[in-house]
PDB file of N, CA and C in Angstrom:
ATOM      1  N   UNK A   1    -103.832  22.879  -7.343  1.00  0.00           N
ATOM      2  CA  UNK A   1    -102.865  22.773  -8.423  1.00  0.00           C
ATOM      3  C   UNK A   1    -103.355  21.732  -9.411  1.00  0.00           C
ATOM      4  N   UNK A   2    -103.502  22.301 -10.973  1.00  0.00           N
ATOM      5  CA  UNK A   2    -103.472  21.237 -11.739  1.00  0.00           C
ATOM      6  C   UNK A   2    -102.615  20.307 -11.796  1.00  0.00           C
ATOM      7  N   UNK A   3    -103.364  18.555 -12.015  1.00  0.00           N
ATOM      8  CA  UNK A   3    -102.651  17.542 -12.292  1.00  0.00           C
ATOM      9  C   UNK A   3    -101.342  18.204 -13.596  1.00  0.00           C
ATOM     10  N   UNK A   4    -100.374  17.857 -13.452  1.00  0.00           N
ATOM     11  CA  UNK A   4     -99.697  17.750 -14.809  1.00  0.00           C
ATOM     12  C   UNK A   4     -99.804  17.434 -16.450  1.00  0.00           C
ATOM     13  N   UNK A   5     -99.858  17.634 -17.265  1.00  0.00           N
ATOM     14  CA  UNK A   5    -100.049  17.037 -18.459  1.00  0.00           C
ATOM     15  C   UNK A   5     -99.220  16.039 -18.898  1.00  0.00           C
ATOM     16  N   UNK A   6     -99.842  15.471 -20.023  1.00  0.00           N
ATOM     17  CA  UNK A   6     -98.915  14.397 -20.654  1.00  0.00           C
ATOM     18  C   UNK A   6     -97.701  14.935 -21.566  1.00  0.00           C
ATOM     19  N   UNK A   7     -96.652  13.853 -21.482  1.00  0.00           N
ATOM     20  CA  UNK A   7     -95.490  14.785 -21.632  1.00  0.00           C
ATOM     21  C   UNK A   7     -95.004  15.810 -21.493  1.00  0.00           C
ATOM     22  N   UNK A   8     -94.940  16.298 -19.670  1.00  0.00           N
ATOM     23  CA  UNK A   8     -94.515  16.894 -18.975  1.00  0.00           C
ATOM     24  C   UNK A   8     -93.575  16.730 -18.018  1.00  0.00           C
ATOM     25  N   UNK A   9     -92.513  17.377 -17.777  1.00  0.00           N
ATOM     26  CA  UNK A   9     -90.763  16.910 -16.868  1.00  0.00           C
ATOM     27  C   UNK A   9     -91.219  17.542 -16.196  1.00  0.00           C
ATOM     28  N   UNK A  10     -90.324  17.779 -15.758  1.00  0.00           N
ATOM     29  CA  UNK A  10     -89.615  18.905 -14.049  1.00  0.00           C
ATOM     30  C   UNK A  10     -88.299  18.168 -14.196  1.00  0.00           C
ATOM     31  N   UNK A  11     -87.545  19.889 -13.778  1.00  0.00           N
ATOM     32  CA  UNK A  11     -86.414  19.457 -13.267  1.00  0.00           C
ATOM     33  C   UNK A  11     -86.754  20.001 -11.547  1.00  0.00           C
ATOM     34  N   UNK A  12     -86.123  18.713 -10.747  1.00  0.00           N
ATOM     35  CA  UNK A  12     -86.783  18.829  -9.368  1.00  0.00           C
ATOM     36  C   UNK A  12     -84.837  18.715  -8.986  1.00  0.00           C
ATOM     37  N   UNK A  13     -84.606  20.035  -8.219  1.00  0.00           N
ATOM     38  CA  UNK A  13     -82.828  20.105  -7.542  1.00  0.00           C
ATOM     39  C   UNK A  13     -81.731  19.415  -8.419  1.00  0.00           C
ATOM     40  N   UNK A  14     -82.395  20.133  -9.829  1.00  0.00           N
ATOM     41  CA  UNK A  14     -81.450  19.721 -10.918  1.00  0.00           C
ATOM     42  C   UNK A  14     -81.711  18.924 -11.794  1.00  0.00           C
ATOM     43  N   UNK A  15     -82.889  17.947 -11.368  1.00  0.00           N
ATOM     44  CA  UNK A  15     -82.810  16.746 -12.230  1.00  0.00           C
ATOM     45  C   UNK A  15     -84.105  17.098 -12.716  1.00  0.00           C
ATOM     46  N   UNK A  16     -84.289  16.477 -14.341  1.00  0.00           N
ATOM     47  CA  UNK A  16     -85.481  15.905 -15.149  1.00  0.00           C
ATOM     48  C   UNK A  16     -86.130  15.296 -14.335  1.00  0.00           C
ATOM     49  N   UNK A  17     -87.434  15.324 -14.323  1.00  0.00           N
ATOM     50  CA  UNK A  17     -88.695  14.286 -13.855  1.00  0.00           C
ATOM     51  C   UNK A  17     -89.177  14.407 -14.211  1.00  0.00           C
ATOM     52  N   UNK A  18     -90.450  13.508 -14.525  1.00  0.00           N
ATOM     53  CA  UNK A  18     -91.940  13.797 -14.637  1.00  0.00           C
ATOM     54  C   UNK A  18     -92.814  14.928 -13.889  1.00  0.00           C
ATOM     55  N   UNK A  19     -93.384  15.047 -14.044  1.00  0.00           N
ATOM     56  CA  UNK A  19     -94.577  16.019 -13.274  1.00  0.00           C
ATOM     57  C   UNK A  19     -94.080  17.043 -13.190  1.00  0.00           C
ATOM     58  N   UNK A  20     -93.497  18.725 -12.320  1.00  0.00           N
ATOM     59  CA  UNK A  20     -93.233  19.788 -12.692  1.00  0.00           C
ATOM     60  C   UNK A  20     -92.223  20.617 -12.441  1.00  0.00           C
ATOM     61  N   UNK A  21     -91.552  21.365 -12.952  1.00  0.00           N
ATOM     62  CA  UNK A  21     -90.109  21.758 -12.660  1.00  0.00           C
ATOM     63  C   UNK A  21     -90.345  22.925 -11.738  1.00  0.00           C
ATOM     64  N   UNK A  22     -88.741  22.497 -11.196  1.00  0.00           N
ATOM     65  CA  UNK A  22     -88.538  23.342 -10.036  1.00  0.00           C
ATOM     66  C   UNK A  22     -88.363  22.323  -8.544  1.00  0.00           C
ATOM     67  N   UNK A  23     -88.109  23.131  -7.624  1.00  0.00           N
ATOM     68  CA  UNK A  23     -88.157  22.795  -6.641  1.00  0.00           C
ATOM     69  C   UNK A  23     -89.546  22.659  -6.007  1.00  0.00           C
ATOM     70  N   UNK A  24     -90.108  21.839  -4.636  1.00  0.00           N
ATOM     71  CA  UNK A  24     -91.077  21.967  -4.455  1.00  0.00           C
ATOM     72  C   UNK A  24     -91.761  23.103  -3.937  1.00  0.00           C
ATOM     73  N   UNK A  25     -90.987  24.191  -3.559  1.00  0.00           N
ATOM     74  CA  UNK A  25     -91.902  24.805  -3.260  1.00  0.00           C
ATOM     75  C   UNK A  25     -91.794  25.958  -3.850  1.00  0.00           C
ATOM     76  N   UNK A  26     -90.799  26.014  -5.667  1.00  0.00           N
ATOM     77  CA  UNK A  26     -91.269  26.957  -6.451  1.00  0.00           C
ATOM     78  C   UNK A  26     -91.052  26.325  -7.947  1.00  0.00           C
ATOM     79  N   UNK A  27     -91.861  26.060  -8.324  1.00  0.00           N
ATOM     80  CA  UNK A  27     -92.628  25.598  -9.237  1.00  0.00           C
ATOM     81  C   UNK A  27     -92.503  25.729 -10.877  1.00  0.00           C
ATOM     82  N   UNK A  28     -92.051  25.635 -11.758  1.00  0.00           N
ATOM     83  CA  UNK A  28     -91.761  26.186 -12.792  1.00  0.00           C
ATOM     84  C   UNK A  28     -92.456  25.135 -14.011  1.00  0.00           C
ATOM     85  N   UNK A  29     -94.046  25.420 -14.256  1.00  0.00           N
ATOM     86  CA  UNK A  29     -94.486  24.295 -15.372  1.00  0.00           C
ATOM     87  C   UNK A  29     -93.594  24.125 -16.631  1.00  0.00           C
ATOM     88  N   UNK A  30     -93.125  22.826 -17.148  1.00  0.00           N
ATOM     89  CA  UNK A  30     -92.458  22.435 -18.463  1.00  0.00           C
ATOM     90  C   UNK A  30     -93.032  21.610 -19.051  1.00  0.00           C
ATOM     91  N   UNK A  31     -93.434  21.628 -20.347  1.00  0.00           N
ATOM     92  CA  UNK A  31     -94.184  20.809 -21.384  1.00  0.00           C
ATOM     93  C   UNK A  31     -93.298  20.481 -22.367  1.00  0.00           C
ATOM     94  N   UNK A  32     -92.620  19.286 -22.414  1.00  0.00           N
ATOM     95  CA  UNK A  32     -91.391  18.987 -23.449  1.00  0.00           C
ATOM     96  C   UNK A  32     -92.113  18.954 -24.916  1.00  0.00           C
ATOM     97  N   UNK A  33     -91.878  19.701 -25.485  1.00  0.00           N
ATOM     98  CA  UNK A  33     -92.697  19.604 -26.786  1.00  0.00           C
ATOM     99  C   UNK A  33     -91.570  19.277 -28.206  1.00  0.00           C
ATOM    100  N   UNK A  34     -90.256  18.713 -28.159  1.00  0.00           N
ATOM    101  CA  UNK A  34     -89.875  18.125 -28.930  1.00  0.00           C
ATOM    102  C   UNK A  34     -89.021  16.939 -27.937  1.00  0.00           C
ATOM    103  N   UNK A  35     -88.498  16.007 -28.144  1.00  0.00           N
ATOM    104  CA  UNK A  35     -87.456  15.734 -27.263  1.00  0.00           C
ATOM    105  C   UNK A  35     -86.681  14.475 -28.236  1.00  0.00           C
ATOM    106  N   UNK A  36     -85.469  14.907 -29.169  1.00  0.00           N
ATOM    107  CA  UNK A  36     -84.646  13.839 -29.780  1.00  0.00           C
ATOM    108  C   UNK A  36     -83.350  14.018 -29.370  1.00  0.00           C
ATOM    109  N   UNK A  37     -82.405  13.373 -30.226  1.00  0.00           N
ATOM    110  CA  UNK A  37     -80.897  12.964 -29.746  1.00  0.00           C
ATOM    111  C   UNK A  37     -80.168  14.076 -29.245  1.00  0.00           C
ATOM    112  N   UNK A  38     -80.258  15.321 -30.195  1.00  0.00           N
ATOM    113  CA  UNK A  38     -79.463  16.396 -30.195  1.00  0.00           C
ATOM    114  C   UNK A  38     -80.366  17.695 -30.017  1.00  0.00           C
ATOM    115  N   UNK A  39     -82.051  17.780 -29.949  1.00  0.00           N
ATOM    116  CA  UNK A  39     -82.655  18.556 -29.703  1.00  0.00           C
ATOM    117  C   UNK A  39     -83.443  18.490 -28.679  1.00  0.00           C
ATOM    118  N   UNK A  40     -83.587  19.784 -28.223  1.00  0.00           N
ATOM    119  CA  UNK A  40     -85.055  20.085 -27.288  1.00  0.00           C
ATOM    120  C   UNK A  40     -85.716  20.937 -27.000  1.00  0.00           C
ATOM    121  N   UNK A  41     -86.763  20.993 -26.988  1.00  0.00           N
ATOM    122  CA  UNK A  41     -88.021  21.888 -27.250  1.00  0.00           C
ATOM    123  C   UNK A  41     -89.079  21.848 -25.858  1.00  0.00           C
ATOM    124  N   UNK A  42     -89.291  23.326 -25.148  1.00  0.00           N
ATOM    125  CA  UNK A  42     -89.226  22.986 -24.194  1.00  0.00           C
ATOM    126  C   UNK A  42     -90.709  24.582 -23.961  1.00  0.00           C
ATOM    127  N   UNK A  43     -92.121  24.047 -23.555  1.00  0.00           N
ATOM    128  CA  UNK A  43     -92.829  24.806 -23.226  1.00  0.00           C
ATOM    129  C   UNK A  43     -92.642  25.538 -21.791  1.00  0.00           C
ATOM    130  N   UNK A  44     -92.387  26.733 -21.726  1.00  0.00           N
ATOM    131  CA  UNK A  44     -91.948  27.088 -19.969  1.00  0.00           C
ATOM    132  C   UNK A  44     -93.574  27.933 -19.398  1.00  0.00           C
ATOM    133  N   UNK A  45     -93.845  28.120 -18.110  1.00  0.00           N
ATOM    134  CA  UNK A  45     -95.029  28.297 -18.066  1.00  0.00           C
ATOM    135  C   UNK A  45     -94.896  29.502 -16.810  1.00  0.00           C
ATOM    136  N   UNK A  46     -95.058  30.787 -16.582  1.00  0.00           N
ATOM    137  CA  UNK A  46     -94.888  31.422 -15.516  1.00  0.00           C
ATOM    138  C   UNK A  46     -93.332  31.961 -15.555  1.00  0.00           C
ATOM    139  N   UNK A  47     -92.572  32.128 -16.078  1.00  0.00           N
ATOM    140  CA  UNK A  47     -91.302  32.547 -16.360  1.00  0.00           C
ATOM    141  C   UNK A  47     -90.981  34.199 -17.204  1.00  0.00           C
ATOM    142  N   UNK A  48     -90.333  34.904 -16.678  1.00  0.00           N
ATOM    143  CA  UNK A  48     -90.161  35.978 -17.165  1.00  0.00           C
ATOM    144  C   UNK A  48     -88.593  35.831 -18.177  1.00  0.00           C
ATOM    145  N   UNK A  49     -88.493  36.894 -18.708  1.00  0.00           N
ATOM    146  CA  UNK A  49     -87.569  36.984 -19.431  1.00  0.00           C
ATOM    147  C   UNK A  49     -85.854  37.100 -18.427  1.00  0.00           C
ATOM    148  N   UNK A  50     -86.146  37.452 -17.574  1.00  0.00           N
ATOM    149  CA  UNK A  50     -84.827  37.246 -16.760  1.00  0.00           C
ATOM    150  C   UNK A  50     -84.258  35.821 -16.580  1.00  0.00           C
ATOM    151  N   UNK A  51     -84.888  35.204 -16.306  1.00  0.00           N
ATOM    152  CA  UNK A  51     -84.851  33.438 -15.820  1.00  0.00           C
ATOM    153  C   UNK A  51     -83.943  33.047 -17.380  1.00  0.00           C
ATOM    154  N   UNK A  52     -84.961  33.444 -18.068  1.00  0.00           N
ATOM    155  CA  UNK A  52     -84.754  32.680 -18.948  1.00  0.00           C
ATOM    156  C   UNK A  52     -83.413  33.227 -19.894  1.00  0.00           C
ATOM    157  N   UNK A  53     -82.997  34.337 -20.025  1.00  0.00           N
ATOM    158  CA  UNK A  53     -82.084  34.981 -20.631  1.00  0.00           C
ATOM    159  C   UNK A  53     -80.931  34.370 -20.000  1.00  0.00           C
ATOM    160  N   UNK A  54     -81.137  34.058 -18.481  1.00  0.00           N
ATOM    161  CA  UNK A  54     -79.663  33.549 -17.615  1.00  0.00           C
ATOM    162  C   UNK A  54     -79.627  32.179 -18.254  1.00  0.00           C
ATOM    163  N   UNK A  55     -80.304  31.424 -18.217  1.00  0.00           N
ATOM    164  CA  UNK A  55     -80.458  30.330 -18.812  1.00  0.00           C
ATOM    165  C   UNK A  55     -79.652  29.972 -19.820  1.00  0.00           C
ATOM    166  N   UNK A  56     -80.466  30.992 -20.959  1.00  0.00           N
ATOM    167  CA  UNK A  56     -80.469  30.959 -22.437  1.00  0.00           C
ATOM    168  C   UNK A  56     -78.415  31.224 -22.762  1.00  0.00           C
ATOM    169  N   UNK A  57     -77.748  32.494 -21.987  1.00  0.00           N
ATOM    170  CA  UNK A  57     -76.968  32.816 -21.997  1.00  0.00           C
ATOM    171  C   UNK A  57     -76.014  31.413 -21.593  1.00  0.00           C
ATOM    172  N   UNK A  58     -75.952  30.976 -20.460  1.00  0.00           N
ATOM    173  CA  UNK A  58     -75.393  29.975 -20.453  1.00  0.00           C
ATOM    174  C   UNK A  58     -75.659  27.972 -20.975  1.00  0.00           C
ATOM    175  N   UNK A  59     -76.150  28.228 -21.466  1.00  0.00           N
ATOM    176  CA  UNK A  59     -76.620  27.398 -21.959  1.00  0.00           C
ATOM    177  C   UNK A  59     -76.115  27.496 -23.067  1.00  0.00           C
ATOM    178  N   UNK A  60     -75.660  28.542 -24.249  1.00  0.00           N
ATOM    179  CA  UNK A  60     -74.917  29.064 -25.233  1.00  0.00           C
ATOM    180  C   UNK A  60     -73.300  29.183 -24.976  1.00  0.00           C
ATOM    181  N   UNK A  61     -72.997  29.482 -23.566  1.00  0.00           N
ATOM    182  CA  UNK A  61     -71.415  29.306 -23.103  1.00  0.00           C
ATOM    183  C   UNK A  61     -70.892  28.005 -23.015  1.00  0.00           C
ATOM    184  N   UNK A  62     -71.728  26.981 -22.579  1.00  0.00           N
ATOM    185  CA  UNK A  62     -71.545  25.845 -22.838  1.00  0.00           C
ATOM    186  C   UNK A  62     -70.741  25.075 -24.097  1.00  0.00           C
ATOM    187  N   UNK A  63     -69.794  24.472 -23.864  1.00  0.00           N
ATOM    188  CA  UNK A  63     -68.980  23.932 -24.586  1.00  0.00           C
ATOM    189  C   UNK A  63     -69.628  23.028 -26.117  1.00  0.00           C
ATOM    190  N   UNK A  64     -70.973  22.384 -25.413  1.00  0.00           N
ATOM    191  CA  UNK A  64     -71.054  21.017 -26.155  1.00  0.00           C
ATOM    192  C   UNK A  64     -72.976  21.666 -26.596  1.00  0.00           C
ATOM    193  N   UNK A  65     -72.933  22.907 -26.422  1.00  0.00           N
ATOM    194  CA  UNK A  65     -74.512  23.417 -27.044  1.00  0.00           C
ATOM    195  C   UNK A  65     -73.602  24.529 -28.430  1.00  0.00           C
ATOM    196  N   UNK A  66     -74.780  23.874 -29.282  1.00  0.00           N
ATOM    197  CA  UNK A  66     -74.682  24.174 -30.370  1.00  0.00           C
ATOM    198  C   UNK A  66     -75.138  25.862 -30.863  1.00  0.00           C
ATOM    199  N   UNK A  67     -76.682  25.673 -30.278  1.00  0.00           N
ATOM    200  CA  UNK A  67     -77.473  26.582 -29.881  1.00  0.00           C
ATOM    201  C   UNK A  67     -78.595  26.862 -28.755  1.00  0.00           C
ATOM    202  N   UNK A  68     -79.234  27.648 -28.101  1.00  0.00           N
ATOM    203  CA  UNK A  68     -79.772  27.632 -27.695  1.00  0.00           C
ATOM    204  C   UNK A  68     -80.908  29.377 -27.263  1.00  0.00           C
ATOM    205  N   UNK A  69     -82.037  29.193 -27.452  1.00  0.00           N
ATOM    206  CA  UNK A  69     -82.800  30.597 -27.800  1.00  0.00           C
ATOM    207  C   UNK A  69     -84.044  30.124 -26.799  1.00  0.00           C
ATOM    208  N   UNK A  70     -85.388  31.520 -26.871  1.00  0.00           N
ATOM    209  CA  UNK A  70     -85.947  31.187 -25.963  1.00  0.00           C
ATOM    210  C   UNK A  70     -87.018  32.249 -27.628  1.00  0.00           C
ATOM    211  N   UNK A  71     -88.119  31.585 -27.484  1.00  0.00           N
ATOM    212  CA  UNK A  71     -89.092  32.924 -28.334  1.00  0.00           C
ATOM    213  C   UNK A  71     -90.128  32.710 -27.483  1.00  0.00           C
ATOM    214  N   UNK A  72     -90.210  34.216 -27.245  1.00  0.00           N
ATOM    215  CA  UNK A  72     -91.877  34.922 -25.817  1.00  0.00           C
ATOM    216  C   UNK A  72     -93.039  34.618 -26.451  1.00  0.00           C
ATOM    217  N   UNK A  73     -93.321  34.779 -27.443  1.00  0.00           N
ATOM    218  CA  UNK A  73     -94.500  34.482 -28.063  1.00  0.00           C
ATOM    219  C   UNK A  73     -95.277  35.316 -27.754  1.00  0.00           C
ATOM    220  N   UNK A  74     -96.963  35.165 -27.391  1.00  0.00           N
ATOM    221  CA  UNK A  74     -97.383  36.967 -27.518  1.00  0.00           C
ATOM    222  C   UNK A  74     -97.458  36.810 -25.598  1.00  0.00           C
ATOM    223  N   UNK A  75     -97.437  38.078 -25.256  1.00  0.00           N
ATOM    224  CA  UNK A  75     -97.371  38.371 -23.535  1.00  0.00           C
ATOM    225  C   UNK A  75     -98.246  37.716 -22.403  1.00  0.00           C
ATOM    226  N   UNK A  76     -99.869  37.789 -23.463  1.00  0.00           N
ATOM    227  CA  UNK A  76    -100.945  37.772 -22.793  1.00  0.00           C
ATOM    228  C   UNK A  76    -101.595  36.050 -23.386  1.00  0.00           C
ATOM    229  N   UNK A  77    -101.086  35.410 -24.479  1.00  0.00           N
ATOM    230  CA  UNK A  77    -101.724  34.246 -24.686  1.00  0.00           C
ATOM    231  C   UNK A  77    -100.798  33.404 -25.038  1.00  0.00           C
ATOM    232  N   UNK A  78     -99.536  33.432 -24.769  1.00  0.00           N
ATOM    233  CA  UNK A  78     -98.543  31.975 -25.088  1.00  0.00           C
ATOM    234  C   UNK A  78     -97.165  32.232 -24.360  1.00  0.00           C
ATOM    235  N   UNK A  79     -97.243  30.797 -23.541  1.00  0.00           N
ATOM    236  CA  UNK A  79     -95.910  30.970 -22.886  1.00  0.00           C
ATOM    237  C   UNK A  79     -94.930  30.920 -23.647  1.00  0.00           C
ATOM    238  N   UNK A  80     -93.829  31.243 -23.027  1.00  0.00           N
ATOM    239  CA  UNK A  80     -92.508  31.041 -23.958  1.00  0.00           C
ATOM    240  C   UNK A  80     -91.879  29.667 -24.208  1.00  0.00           C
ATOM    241  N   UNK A  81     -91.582  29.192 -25.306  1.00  0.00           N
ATOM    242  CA  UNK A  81     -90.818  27.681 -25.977  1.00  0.00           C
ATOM    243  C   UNK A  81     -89.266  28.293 -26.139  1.00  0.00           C
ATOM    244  N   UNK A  82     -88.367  27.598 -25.232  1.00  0.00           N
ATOM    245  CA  UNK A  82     -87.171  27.461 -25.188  1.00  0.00           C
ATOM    246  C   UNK A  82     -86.282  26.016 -26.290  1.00  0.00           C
ATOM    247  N   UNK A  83     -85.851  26.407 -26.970  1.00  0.00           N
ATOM    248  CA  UNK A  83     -85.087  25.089 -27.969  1.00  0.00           C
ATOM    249  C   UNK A  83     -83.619  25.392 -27.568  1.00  0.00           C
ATOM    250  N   UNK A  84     -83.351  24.029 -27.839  1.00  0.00           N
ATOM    251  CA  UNK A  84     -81.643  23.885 -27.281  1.00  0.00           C
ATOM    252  C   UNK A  84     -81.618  22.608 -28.547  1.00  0.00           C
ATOM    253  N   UNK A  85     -80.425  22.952 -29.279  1.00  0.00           N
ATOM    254  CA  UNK A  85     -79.400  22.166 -29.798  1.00  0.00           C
ATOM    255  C   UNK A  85     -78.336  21.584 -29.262  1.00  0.00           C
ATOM    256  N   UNK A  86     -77.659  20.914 -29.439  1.00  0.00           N
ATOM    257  CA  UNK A  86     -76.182  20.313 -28.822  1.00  0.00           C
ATOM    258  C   UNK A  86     -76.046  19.644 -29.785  1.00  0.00           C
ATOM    259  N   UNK A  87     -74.030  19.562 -30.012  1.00  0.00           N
ATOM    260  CA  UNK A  87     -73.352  19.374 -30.825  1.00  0.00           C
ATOM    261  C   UNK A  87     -73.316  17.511 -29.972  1.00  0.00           C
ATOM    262  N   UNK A  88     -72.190  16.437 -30.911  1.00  0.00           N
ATOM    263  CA  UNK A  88     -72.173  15.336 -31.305  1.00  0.00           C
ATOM    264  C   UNK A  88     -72.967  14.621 -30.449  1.00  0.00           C
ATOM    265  N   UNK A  89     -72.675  13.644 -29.116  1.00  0.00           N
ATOM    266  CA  UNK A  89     -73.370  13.081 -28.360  1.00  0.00           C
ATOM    267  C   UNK A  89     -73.853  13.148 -27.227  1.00  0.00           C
ATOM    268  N   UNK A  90     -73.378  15.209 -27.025  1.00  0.00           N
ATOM    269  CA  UNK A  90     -74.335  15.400 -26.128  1.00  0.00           C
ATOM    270  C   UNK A  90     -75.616  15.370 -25.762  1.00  0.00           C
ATOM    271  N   UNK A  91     -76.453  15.103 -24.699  1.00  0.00           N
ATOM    272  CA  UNK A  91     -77.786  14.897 -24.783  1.00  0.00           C
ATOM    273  C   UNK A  91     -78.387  16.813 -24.147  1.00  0.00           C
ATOM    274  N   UNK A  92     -79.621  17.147 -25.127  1.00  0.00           N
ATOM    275  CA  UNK A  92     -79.497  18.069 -24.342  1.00  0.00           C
ATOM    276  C   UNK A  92     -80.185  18.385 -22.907  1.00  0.00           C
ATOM    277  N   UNK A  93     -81.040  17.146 -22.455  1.00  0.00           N
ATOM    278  CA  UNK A  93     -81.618  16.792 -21.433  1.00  0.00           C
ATOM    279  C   UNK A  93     -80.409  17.162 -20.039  1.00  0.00           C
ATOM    280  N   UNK A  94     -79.669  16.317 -20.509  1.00  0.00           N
ATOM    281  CA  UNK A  94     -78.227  16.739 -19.503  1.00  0.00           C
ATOM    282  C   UNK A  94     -77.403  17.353 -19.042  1.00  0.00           C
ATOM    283  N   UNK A  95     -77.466  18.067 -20.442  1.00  0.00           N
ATOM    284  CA  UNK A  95     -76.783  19.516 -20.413  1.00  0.00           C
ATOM    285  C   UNK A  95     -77.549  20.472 -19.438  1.00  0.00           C
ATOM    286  N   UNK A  96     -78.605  20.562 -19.398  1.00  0.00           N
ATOM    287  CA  UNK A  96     -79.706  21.441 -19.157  1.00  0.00           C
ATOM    288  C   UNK A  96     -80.094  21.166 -17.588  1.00  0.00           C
ATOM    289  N   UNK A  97     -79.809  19.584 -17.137  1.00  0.00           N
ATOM    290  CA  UNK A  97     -79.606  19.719 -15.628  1.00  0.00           C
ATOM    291  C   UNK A  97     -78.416  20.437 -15.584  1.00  0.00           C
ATOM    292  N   UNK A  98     -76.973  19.970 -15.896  1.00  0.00           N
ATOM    293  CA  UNK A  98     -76.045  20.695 -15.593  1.00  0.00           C
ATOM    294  C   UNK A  98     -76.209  21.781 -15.075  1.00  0.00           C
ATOM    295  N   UNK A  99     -76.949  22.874 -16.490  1.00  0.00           N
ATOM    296  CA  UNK A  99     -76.778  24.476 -15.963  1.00  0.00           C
ATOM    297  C   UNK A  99     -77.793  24.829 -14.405  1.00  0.00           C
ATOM    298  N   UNK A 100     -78.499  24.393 -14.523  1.00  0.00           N
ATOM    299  CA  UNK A 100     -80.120  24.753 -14.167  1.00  0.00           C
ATOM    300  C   UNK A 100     -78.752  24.292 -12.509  1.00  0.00           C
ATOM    301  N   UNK A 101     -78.609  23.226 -12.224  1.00  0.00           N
ATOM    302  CA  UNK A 101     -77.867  22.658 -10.841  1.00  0.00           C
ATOM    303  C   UNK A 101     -77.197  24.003 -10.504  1.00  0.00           C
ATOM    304  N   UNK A 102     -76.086  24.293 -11.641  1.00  0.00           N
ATOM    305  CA  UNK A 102     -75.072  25.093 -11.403  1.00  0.00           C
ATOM    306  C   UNK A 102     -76.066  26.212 -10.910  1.00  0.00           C
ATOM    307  N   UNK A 103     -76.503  26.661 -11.524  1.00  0.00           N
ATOM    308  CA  UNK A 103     -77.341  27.864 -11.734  1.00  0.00           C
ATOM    309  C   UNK A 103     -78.302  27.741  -9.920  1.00  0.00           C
ATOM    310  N   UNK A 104     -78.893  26.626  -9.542  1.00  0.00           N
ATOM    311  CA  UNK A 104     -79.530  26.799  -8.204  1.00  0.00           C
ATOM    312  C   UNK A 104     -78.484  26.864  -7.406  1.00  0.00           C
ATOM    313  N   UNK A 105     -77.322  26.256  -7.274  1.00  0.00           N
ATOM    314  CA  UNK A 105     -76.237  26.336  -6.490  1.00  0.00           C
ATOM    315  C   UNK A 105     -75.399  27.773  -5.950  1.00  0.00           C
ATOM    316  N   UNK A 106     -75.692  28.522  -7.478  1.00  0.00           N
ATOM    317  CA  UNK A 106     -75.565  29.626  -7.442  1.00  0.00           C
ATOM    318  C   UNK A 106     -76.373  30.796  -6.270  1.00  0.00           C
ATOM    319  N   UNK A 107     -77.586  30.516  -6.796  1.00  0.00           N
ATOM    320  CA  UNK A 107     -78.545  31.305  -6.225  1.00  0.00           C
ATOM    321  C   UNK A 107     -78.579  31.083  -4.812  1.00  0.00           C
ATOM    322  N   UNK A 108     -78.141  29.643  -4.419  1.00  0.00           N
ATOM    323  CA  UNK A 108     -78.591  29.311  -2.750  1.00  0.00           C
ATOM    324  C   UNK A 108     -77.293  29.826  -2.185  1.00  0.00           C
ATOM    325  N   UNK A 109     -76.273  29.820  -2.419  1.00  0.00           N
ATOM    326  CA  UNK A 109     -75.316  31.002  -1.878  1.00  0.00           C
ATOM    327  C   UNK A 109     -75.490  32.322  -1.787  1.00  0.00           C
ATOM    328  N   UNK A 110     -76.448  32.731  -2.196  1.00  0.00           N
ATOM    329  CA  UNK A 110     -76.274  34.081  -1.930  1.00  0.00           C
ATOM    330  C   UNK A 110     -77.474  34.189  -0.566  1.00  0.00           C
ATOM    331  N   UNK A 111     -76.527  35.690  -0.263  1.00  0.00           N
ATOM    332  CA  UNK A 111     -77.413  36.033   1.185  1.00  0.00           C
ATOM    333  C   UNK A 111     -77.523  37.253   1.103  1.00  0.00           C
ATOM    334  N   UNK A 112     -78.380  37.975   1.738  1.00  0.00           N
ATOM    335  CA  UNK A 112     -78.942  39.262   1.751  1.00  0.00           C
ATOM    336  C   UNK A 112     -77.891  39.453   3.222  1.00  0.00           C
TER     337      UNK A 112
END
């Protein structure tokens, strides 16, 4: 596994970190490529359009997001950049554990 890059998170069981998102033993590369008060800009790496549509969708139901979109870029040479807005002093760093928590909490309830 490549080292991580510079200015690179993970959300690791919900939370922002350094080095790479996801849980440890599924993996989801993130390259924060904007990160201010009310915005964020967010390189995703290995992600299909499902992930990210659940995401994107709630992340938009959200009370205190302004906006939030995902653009694929081309199939075969650029991952997809996810941006999130949020309205007054939400951060959208926070917001974005929120869903992502809710969202694993979700998934680990279910059973075949």
């Amino acid at each position: 596994m490549n080292a991580p890059e510079a200015n690179t998170c993970s959300l690791y069981d919900g939370k922002v970190q350094d080095g790479v998102v996801g849980r440890q033993t599924d993996n989801m590369p993130v390259k924060v490529l904007i990160q201010e008060k009310n915005e964020l800009r967010l390189r995703i790496t290995g992600e299909s359009h499902t992930a990210l549509q659940i995401l994107r969708e709630r992340l938009n139901n959200h009370k205190s997001v302004q906006y939030a979109n995902y653009f694929p870029g081309h199939p075969d040479l650029d991952p997809p950049e996810f941006y999130i807005r949020t309205t007054g002093k939400a951060k959208p760093d926070a917001i974005l554990n929120e869903i992502v928590e809710s969202l694993s909490s979700e998934f680990d309830s279910l059973t075949l």
